[in-house]
PDB file of N, CA and C in Angstrom:
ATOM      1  N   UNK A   1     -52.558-163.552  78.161  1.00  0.00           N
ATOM      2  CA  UNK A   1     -53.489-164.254  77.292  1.00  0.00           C
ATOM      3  C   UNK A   1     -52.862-165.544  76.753  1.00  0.00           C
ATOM      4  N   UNK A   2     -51.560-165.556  76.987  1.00  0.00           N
ATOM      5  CA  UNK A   2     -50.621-166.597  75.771  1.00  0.00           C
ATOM      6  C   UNK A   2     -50.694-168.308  76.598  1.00  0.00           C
ATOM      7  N   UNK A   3     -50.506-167.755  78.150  1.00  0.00           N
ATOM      8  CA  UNK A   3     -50.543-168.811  79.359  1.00  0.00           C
ATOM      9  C   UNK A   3     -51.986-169.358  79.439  1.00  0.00           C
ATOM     10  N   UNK A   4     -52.678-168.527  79.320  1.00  0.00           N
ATOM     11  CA  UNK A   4     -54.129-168.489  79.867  1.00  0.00           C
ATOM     12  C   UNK A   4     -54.662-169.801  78.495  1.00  0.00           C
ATOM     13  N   UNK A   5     -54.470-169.500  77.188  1.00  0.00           N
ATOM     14  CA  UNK A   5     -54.973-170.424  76.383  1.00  0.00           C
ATOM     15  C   UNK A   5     -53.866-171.204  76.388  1.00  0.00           C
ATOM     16  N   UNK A   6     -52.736-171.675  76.359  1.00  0.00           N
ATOM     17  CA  UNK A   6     -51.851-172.840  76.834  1.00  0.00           C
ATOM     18  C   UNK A   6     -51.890-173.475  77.736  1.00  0.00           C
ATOM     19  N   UNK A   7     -52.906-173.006  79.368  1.00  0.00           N
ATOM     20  CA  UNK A   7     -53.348-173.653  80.196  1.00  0.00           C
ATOM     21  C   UNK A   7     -54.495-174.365  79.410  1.00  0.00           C
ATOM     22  N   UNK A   8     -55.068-174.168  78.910  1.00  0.00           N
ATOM     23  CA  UNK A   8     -56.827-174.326  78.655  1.00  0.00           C
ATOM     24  C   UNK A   8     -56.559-175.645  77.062  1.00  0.00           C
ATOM     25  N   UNK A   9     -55.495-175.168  76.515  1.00  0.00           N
ATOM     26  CA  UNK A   9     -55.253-176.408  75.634  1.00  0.00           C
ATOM     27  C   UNK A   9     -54.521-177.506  76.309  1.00  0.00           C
ATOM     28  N   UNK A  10     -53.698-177.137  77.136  1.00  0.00           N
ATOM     29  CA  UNK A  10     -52.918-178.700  77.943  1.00  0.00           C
ATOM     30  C   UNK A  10     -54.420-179.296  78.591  1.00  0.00           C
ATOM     31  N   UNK A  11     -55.288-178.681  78.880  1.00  0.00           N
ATOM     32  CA  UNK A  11     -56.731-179.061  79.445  1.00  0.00           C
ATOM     33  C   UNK A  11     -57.281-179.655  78.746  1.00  0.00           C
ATOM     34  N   UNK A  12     -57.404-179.432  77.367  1.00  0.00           N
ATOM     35  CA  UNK A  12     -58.523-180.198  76.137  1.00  0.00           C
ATOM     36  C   UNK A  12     -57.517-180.847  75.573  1.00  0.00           C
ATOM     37  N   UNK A  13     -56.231-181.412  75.327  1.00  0.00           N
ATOM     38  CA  UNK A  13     -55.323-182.032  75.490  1.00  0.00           C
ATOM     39  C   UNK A  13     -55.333-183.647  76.515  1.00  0.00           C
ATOM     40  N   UNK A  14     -55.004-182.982  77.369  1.00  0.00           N
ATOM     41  CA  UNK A  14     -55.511-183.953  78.776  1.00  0.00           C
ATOM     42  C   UNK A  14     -56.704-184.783  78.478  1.00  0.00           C
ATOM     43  N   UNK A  15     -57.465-184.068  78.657  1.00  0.00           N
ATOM     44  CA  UNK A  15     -58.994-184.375  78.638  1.00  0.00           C
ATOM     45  C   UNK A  15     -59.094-185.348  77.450  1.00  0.00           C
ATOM     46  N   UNK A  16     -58.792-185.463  75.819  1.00  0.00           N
ATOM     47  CA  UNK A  16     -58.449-186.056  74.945  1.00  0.00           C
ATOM     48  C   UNK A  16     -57.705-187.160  75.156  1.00  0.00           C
ATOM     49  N   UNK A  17     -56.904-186.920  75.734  1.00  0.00           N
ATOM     50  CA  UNK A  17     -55.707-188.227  76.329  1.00  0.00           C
ATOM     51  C   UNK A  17     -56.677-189.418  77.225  1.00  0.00           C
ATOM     52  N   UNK A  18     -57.431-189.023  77.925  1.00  0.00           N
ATOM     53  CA  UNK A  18     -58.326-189.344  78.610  1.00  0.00           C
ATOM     54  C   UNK A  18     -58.912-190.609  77.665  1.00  0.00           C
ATOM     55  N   UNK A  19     -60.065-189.751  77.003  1.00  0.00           N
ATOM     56  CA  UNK A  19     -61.037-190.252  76.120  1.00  0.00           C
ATOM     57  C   UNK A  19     -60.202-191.192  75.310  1.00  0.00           C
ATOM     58  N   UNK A  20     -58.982-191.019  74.505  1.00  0.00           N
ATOM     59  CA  UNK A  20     -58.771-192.072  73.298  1.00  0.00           C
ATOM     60  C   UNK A  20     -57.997-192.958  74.461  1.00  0.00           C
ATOM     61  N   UNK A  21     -57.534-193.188  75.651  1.00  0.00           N
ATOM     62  CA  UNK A  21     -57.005-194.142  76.405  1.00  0.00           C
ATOM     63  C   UNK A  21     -58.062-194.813  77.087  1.00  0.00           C
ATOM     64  N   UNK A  22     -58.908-194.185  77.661  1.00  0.00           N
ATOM     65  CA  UNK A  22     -59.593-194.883  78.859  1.00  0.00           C
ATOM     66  C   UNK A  22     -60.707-194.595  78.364  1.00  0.00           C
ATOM     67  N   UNK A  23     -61.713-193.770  77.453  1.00  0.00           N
ATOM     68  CA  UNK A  23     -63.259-193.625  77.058  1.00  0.00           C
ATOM     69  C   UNK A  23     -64.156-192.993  78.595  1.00  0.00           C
ATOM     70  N   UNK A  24     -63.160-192.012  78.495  1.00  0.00           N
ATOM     71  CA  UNK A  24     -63.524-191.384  79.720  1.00  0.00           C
ATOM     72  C   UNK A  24     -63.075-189.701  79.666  1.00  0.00           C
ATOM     73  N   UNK A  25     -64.351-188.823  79.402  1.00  0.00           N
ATOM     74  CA  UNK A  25     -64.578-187.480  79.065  1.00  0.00           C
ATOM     75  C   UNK A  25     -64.349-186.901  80.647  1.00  0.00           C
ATOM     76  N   UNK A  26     -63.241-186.224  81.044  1.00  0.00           N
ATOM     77  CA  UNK A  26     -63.026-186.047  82.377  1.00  0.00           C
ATOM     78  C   UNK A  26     -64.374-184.715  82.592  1.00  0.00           C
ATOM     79  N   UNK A  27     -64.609-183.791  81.626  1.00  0.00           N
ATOM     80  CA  UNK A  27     -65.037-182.613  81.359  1.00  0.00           C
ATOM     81  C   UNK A  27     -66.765-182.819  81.666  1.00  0.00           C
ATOM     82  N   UNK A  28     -66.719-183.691  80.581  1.00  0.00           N
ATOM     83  CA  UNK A  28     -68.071-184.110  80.590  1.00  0.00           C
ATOM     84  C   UNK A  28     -68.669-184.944  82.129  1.00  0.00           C
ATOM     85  N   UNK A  29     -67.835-185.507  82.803  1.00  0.00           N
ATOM     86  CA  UNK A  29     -67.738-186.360  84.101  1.00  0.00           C
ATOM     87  C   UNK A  29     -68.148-184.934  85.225  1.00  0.00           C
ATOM     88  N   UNK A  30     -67.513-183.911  84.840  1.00  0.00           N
ATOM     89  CA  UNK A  30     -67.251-183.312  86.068  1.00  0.00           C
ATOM     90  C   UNK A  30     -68.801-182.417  85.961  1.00  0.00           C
ATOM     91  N   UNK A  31     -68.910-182.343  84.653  1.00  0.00           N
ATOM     92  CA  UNK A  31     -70.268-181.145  84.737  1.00  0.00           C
ATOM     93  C   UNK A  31     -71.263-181.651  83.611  1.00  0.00           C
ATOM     94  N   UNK A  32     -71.603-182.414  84.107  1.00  0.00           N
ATOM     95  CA  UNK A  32     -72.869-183.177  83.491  1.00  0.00           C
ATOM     96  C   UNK A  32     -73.465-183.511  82.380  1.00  0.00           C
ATOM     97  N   UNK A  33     -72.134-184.283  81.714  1.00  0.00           N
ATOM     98  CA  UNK A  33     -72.568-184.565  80.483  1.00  0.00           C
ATOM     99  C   UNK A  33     -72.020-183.441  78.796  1.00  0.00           C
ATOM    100  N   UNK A  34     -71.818-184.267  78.057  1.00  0.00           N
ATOM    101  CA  UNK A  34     -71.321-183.579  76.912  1.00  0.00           C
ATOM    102  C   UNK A  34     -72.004-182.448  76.123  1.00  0.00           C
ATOM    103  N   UNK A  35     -73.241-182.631  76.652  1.00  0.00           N
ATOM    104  CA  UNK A  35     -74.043-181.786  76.015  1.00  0.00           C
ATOM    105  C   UNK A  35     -74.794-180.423  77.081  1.00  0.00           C
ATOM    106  N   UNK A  36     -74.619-180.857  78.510  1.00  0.00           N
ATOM    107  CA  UNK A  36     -74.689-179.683  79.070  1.00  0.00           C
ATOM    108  C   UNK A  36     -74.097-178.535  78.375  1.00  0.00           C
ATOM    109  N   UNK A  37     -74.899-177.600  79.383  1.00  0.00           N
ATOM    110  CA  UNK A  37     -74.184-176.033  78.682  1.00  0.00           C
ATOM    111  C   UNK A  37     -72.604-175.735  79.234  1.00  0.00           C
ATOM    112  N   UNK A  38     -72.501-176.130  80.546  1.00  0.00           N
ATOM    113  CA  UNK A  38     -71.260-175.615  81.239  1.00  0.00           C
ATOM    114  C   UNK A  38     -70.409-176.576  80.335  1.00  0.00           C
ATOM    115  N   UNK A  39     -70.366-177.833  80.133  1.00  0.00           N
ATOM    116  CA  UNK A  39     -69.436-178.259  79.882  1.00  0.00           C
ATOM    117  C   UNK A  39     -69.375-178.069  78.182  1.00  0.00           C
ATOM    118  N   UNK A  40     -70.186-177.912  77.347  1.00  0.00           N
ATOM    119  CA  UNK A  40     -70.328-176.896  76.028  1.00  0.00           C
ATOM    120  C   UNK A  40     -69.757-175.397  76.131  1.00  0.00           C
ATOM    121  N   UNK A  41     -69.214-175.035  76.776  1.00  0.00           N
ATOM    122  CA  UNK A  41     -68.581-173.529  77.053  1.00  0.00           C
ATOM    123  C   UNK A  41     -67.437-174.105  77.227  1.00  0.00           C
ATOM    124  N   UNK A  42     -66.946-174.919  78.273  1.00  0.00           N
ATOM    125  CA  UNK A  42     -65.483-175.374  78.707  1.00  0.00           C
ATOM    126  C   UNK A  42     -65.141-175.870  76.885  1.00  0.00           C
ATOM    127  N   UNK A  43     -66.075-176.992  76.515  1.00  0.00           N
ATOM    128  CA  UNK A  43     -65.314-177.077  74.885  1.00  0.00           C
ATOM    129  C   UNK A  43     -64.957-175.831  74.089  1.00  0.00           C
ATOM    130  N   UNK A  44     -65.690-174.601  74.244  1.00  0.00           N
ATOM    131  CA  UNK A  44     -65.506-173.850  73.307  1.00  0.00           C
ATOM    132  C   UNK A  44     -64.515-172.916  73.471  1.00  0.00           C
ATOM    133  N   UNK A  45     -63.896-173.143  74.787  1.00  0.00           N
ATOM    134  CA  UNK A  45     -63.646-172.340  75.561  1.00  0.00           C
ATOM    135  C   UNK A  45     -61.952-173.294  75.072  1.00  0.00           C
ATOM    136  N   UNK A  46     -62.192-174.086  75.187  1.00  0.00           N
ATOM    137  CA  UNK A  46     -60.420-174.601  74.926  1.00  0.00           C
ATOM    138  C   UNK A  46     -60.557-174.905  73.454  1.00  0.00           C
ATOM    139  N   UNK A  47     -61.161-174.673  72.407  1.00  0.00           N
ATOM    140  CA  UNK A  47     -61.144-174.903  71.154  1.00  0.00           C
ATOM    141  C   UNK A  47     -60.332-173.509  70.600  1.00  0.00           C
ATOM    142  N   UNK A  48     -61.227-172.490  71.551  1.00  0.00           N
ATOM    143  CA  UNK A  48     -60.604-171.104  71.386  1.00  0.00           C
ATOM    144  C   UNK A  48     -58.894-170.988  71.451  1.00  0.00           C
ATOM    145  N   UNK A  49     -59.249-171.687  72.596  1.00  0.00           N
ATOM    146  CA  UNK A  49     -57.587-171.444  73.051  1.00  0.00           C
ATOM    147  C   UNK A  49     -56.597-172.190  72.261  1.00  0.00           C
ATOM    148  N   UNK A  50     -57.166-173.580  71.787  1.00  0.00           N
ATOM    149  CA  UNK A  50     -56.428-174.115  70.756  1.00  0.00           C
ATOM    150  C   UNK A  50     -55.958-172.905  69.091  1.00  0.00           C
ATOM    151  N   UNK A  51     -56.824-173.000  68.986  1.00  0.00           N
ATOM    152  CA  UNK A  51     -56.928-171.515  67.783  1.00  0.00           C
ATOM    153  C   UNK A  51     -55.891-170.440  68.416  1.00  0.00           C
ATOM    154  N   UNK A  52     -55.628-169.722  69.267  1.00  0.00           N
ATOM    155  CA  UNK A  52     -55.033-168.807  69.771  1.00  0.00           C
ATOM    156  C   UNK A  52     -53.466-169.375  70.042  1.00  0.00           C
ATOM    157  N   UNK A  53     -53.001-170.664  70.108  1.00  0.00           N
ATOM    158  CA  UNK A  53     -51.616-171.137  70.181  1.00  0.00           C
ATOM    159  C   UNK A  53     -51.322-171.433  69.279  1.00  0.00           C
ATOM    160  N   UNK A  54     -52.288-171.374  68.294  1.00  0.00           N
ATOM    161  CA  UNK A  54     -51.537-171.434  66.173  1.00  0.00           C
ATOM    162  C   UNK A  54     -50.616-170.493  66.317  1.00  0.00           C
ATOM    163  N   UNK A  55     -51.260-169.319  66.735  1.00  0.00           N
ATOM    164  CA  UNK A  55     -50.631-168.222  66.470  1.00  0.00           C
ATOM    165  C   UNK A  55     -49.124-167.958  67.318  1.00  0.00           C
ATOM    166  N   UNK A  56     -48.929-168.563  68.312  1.00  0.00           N
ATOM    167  CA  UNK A  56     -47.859-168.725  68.662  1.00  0.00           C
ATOM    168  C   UNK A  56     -46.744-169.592  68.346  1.00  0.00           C
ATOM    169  N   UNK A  57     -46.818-170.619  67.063  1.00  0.00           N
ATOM    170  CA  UNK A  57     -45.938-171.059  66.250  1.00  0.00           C
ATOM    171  C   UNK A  57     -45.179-170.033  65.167  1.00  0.00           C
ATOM    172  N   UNK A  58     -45.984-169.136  65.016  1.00  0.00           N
ATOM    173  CA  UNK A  58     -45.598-168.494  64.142  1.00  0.00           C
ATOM    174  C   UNK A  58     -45.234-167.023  64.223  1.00  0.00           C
ATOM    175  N   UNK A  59     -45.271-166.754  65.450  1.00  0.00           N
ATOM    176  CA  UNK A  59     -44.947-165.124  66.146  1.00  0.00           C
ATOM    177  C   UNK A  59     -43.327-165.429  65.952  1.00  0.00           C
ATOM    178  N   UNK A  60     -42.343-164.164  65.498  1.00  0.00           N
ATOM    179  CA  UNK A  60     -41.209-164.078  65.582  1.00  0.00           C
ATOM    180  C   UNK A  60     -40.499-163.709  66.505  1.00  0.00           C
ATOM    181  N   UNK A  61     -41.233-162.989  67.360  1.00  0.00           N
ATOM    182  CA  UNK A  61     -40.497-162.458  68.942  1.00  0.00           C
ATOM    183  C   UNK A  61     -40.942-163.316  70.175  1.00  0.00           C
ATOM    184  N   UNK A  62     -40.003-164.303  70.424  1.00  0.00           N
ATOM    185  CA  UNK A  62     -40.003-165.454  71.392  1.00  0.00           C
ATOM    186  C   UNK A  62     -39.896-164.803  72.665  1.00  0.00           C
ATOM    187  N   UNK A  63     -40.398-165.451  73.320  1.00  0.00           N
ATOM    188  CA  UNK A  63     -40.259-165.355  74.952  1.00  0.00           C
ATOM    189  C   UNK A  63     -39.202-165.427  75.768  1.00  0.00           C
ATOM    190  N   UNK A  64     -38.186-164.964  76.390  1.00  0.00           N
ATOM    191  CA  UNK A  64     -37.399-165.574  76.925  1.00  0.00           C
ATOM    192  C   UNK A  64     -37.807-165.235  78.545  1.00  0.00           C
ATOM    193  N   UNK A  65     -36.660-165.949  79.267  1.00  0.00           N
ATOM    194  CA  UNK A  65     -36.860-166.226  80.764  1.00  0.00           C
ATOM    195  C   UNK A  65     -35.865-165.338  81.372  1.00  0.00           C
ATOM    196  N   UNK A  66     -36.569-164.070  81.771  1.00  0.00           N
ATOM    197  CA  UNK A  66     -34.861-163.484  82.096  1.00  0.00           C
ATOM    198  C   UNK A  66     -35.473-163.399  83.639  1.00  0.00           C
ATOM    199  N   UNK A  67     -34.747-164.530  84.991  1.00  0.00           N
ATOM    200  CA  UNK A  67     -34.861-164.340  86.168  1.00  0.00           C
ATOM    201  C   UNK A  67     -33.647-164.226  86.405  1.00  0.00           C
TER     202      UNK A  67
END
Protein backbone atom coordinates (compact mmCIF):
# COMPACT_ATOMS: atom_id res chain seq x y z
CA UNK A 1 0.00 0.00 0.00
CA UNK A 2 3.06 2.36 1.04
CA UNK A 3 4.61 2.06 -2.87
CA UNK A 4 1.31 2.01 -4.38
CA UNK A 5 0.39 5.70 -2.91
CA UNK A 6 4.13 6.94 -3.37
CA UNK A 7 3.73 5.87 -6.96
CA UNK A 8 0.40 7.79 -7.33
CA UNK A 9 1.86 10.98 -5.43
CA UNK A 10 5.24 11.17 -7.57
CA UNK A 11 2.16 11.13 -10.29
CA UNK A 12 0.15 14.20 -8.90
CA UNK A 13 3.54 15.60 -8.17
CA UNK A 14 4.69 15.28 -11.79
CA UNK A 15 1.58 16.19 -13.13
CA UNK A 16 1.81 19.59 -10.87
CA UNK A 17 5.33 20.16 -12.08
CA UNK A 18 3.76 20.11 -15.37
CA UNK A 19 1.00 22.66 -14.83
CA UNK A 20 3.06 25.43 -12.72
CA UNK A 21 6.02 25.05 -15.57
CA UNK A 22 4.40 24.60 -18.80
CA UNK A 23 0.22 25.14 -18.06
CA UNK A 24 -0.16 21.84 -19.12
CA UNK A 25 -2.51 19.22 -17.02
CA UNK A 26 -0.81 15.94 -18.36
CA UNK A 27 -3.97 14.05 -16.55
CA UNK A 28 -6.47 16.12 -17.78
CA UNK A 29 -4.69 15.86 -21.55
CA UNK A 30 -4.77 12.20 -21.40
CA UNK A 31 -8.54 11.65 -20.34
CA UNK A 32 -10.56 14.37 -21.31
CA UNK A 33 -10.50 17.18 -19.53
CA UNK A 34 -10.43 18.27 -15.78
CA UNK A 35 -13.71 17.73 -15.14
CA UNK A 36 -14.31 14.36 -16.72
CA UNK A 37 -15.08 11.58 -14.40
CA UNK A 38 -11.96 9.36 -15.16
CA UNK A 39 -9.73 12.01 -14.77
CA UNK A 40 -11.82 13.26 -11.37
CA UNK A 41 -11.05 9.72 -9.86
CA UNK A 42 -7.25 9.81 -10.98
CA UNK A 43 -7.38 13.37 -8.77
CA UNK A 44 -8.92 11.71 -5.97
CA UNK A 45 -7.20 8.93 -6.33
CA UNK A 46 -3.64 10.66 -5.81
CA UNK A 47 -5.03 13.18 -3.25
CA UNK A 48 -5.68 9.92 -1.33
CA UNK A 49 -2.43 8.81 -1.74
CA UNK A 50 -1.01 12.12 -0.86
CA UNK A 51 -2.94 11.81 2.61
CA UNK A 52 -1.62 8.22 3.08
CA UNK A 53 2.37 9.38 2.81
CA UNK A 54 1.66 11.92 5.85
CA UNK A 55 1.55 9.04 7.55
CA UNK A 56 4.74 7.79 6.56
CA UNK A 57 6.73 10.79 7.97
CA UNK A 58 5.78 9.89 11.04
CA UNK A 59 5.75 5.93 11.39
CA UNK A 60 8.75 4.89 13.69
CA UNK A 61 9.62 1.55 12.12
CA UNK A 62 11.55 2.48 8.86
CA UNK A 63 12.06 0.38 6.01
CA UNK A 64 15.20 -0.98 5.37
CA UNK A 65 16.73 -2.75 2.21
CA UNK A 66 18.00 -6.00 3.25
CA UNK A 67 19.16 -7.66 -0.38
Amino acid sequence: MDRIALVLAIIGGLNWGCVGLFRFDVVAWLFGGQTATVSRVIYTLVGLAAIWCISLLFRSDAVTDEG
